[in-house]
Every structure is written in structure tokens, then in C-alpha cells.
PDB file of N, CA and C in Angstrom:
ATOM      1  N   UNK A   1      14.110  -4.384   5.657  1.00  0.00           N
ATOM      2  CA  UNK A   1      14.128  -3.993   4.270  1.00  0.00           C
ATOM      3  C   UNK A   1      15.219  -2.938   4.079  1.00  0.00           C
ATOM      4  N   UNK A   2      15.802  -3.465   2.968  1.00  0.00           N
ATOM      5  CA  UNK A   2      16.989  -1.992   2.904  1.00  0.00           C
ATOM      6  C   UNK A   2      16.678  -1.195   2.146  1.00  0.00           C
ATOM      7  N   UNK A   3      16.493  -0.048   2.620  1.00  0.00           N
ATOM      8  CA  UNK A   3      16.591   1.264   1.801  1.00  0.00           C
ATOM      9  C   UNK A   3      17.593   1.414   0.463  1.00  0.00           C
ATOM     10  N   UNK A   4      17.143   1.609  -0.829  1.00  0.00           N
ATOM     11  CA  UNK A   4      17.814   2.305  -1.536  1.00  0.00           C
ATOM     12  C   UNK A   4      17.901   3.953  -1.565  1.00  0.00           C
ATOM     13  N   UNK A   5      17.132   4.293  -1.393  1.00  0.00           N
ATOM     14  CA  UNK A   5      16.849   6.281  -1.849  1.00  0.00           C
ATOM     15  C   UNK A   5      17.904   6.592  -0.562  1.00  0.00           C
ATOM     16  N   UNK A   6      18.260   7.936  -0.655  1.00  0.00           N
ATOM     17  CA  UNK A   6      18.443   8.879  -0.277  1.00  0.00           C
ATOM     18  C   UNK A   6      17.975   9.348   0.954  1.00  0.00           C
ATOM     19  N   UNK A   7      18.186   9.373   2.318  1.00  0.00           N
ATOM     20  CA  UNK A   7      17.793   9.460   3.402  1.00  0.00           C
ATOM     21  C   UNK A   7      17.213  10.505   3.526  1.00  0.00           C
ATOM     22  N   UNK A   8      17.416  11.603   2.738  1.00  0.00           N
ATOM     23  CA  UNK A   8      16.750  12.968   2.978  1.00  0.00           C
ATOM     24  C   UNK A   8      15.552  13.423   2.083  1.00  0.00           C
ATOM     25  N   UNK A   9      15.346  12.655   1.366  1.00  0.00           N
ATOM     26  CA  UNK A   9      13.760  12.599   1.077  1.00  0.00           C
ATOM     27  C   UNK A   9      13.218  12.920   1.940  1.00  0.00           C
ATOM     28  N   UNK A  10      11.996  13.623   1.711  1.00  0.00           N
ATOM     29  CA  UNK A  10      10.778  13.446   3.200  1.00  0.00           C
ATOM     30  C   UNK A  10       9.823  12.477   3.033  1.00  0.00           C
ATOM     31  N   UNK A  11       9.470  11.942   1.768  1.00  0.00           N
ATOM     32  CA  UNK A  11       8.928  10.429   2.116  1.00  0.00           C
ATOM     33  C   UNK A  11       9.417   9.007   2.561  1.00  0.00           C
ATOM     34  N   UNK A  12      11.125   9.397   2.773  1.00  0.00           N
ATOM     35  CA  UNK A  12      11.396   8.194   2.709  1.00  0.00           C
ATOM     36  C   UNK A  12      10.849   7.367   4.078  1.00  0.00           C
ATOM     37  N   UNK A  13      10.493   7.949   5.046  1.00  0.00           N
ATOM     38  CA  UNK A  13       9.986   7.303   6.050  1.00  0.00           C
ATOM     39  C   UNK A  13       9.382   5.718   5.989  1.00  0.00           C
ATOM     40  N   UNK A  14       8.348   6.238   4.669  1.00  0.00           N
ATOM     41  CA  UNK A  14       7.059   5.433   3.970  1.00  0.00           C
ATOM     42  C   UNK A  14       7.556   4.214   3.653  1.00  0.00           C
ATOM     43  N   UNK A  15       8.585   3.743   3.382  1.00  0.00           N
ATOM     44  CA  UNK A  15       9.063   3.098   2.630  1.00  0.00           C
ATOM     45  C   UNK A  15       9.203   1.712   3.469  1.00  0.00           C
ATOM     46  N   UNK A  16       8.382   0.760   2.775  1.00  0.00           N
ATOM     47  CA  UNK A  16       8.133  -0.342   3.327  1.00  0.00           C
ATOM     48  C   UNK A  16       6.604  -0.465   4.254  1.00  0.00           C
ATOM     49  N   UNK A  17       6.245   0.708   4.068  1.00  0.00           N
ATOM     50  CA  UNK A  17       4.616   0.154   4.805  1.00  0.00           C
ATOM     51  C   UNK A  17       3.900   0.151   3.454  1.00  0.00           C
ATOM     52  N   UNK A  18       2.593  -0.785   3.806  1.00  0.00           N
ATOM     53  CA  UNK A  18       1.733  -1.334   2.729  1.00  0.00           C
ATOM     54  C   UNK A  18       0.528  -0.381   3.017  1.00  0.00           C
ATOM     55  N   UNK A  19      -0.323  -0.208   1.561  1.00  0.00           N
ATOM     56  CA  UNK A  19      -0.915   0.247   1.472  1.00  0.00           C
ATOM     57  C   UNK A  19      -1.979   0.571   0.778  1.00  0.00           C
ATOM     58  N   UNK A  20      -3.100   1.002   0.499  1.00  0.00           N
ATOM     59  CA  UNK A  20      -4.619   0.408  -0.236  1.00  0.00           C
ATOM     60  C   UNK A  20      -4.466   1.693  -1.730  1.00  0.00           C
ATOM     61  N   UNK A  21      -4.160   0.866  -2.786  1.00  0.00           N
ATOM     62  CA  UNK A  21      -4.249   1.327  -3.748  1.00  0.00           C
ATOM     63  C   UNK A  21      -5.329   1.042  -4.987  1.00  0.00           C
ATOM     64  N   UNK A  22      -6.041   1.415  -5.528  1.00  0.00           N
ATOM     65  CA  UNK A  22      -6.893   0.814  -6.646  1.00  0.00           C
ATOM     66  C   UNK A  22      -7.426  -0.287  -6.370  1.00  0.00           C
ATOM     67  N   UNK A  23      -8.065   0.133  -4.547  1.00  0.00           N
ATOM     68  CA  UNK A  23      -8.724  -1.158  -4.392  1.00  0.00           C
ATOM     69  C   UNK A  23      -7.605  -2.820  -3.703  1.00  0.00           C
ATOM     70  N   UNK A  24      -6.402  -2.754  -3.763  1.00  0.00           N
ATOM     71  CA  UNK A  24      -5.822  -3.735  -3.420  1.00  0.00           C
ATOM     72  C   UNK A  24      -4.472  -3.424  -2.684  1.00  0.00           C
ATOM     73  N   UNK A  25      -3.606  -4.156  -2.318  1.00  0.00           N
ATOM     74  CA  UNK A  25      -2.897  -3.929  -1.147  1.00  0.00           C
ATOM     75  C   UNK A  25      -1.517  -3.756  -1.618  1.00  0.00           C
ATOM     76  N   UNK A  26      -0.722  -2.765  -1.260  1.00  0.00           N
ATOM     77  CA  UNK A  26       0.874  -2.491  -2.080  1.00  0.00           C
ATOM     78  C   UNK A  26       1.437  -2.660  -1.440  1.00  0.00           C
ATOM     79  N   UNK A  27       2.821  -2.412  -1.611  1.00  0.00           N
ATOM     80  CA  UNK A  27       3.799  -1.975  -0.416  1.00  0.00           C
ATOM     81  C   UNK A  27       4.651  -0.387  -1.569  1.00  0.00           C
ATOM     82  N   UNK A  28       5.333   0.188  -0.182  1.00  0.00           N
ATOM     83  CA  UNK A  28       6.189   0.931  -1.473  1.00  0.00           C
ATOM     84  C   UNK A  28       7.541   0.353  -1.063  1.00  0.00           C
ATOM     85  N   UNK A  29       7.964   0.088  -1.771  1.00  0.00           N
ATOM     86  CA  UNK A  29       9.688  -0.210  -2.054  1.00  0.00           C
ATOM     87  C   UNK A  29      10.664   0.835  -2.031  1.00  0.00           C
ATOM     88  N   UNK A  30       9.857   1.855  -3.019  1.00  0.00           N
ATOM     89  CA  UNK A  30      11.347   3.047  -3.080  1.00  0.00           C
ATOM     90  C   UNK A  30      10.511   3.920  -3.821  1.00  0.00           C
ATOM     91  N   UNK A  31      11.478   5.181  -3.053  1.00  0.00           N
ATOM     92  CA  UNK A  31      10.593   6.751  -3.005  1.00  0.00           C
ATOM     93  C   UNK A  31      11.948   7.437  -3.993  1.00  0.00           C
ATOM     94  N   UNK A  32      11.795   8.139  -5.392  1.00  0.00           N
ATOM     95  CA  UNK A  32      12.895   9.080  -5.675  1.00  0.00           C
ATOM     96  C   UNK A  32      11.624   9.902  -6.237  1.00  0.00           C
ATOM     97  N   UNK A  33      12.417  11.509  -6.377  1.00  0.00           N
ATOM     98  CA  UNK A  33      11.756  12.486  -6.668  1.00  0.00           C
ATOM     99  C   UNK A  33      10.397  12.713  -6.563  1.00  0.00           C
ATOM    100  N   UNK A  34       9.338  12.741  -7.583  1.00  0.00           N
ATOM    101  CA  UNK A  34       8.217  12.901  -7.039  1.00  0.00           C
ATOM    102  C   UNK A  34       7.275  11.269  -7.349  1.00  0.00           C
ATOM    103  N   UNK A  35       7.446  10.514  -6.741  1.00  0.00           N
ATOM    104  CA  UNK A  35       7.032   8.528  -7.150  1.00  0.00           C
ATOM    105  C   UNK A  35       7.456   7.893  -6.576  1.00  0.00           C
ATOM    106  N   UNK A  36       6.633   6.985  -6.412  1.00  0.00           N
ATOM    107  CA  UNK A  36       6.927   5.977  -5.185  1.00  0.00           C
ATOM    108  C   UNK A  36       6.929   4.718  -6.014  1.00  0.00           C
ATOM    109  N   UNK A  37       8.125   3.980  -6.200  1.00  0.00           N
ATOM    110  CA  UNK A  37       7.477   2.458  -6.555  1.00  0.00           C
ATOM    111  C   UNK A  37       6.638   1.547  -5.589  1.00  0.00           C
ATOM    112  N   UNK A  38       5.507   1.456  -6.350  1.00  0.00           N
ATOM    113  CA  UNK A  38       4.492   0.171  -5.623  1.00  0.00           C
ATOM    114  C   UNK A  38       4.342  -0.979  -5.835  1.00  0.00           C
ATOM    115  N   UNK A  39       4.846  -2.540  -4.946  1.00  0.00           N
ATOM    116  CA  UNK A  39       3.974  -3.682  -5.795  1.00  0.00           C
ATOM    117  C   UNK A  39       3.023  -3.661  -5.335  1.00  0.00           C
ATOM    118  N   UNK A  40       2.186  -4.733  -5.929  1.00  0.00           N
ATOM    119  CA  UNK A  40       1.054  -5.163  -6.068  1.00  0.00           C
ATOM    120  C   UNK A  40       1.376  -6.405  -5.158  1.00  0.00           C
ATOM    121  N   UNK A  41       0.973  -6.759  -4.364  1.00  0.00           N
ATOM    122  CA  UNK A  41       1.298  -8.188  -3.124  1.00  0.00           C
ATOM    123  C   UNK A  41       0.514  -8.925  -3.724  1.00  0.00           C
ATOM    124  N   UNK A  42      -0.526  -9.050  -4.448  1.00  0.00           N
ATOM    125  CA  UNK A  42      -1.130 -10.376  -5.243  1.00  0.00           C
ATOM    126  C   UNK A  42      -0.192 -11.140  -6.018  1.00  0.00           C
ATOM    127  N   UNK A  43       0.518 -10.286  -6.665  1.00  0.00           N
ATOM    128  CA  UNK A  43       1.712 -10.984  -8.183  1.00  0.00           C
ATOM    129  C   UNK A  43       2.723 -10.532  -8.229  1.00  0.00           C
ATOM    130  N   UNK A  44       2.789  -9.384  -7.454  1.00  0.00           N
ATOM    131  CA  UNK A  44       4.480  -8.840  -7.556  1.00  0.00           C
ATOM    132  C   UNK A  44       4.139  -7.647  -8.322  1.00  0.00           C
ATOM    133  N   UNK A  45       3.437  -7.316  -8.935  1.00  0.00           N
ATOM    134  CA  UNK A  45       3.636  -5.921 -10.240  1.00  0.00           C
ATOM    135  C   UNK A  45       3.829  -5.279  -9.679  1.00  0.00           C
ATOM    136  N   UNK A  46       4.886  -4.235 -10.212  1.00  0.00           N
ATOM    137  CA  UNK A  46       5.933  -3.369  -9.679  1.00  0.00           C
ATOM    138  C   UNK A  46       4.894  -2.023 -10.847  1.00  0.00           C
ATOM    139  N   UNK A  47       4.483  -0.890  -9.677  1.00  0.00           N
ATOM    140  CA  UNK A  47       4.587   0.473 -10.597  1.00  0.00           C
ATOM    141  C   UNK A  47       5.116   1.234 -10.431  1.00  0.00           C
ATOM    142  N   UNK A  48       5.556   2.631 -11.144  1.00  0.00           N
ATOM    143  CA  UNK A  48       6.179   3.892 -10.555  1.00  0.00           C
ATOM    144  C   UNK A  48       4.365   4.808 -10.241  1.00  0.00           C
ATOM    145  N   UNK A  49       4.460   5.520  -8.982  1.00  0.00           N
ATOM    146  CA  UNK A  49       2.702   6.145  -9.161  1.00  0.00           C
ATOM    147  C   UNK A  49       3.382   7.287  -8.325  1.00  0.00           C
ATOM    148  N   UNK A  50       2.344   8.473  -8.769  1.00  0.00           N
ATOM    149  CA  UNK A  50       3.074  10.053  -8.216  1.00  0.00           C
ATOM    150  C   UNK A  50       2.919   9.801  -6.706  1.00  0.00           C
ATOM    151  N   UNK A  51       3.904  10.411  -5.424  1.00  0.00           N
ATOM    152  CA  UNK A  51       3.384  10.597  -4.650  1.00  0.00           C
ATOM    153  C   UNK A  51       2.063  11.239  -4.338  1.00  0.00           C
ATOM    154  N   UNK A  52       1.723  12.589  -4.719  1.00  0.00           N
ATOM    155  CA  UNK A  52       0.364  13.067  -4.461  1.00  0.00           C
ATOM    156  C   UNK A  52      -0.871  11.613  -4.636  1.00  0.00           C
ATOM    157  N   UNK A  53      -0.481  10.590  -5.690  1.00  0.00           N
ATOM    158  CA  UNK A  53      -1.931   9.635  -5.960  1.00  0.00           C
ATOM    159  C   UNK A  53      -1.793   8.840  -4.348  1.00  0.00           C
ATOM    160  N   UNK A  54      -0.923   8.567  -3.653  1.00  0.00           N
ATOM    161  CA  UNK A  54      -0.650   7.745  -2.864  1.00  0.00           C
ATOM    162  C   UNK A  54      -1.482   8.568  -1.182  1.00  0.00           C
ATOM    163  N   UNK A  55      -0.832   9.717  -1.090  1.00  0.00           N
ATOM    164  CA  UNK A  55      -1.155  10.690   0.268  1.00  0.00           C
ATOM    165  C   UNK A  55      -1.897  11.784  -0.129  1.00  0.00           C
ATOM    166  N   UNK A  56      -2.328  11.770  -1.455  1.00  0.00           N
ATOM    167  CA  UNK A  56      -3.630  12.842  -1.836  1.00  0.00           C
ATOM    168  C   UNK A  56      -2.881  14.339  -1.820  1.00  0.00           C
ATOM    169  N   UNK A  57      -3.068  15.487  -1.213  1.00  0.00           N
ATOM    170  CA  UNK A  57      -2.549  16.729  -1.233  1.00  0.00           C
ATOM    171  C   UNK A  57      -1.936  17.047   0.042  1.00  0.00           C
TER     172      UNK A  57
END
């Protein structure tokens, strides 16, 4: 998967592992400022969601 962001993020690590959101399974695609885009692996829906909702505090 290719990275778009900025290598010096500190989430960018994340980027490309899947993960349990609202009950169903994401991936994140891409990390800028404080949001991670997530799809949705059922249909594709693409969201922007804060980091903190994703890794809590």
C-alpha cells in the first residue's frame, strides 16, 4: 500500500492495518493532522474519524 501522508506523523505507522470500528471492520488508508481516513471493508465507505475515537486517549 502506498503511503500518501507525511512520514513524520506519529501515526503514520497505522496506516494500512484494519480495525474494529462501530462494531465492523476498517482499514485506515491515510493519517493527516488529527484523523484518520477509514473504510468500511463491507462497501468501501470512506470516513474522516478523530484519531483519539480510533486509539482512545
Amino acid at each position: 500500500m502506498r503511503r500518501i501522508t507525511n512520514r513524520r506523523h506519529p501515526n503514520v505507522d497505522q496506516v494500512g492495518t484494519e480495525i474494529q470500528y462501530k462494531g465492523e471492520p476498517h482499514r485506515i488508508t491515510d493519517v493527516g493532522g488529527s484523523y484518520f481516513a477509514l473504510v468500511r471493508l463491507r462497501d468501501g465507505y470512506a470516513e474522516n474519524v478523530k484519531i483519539r475515537e480510533v486509539n482512545g486517549r
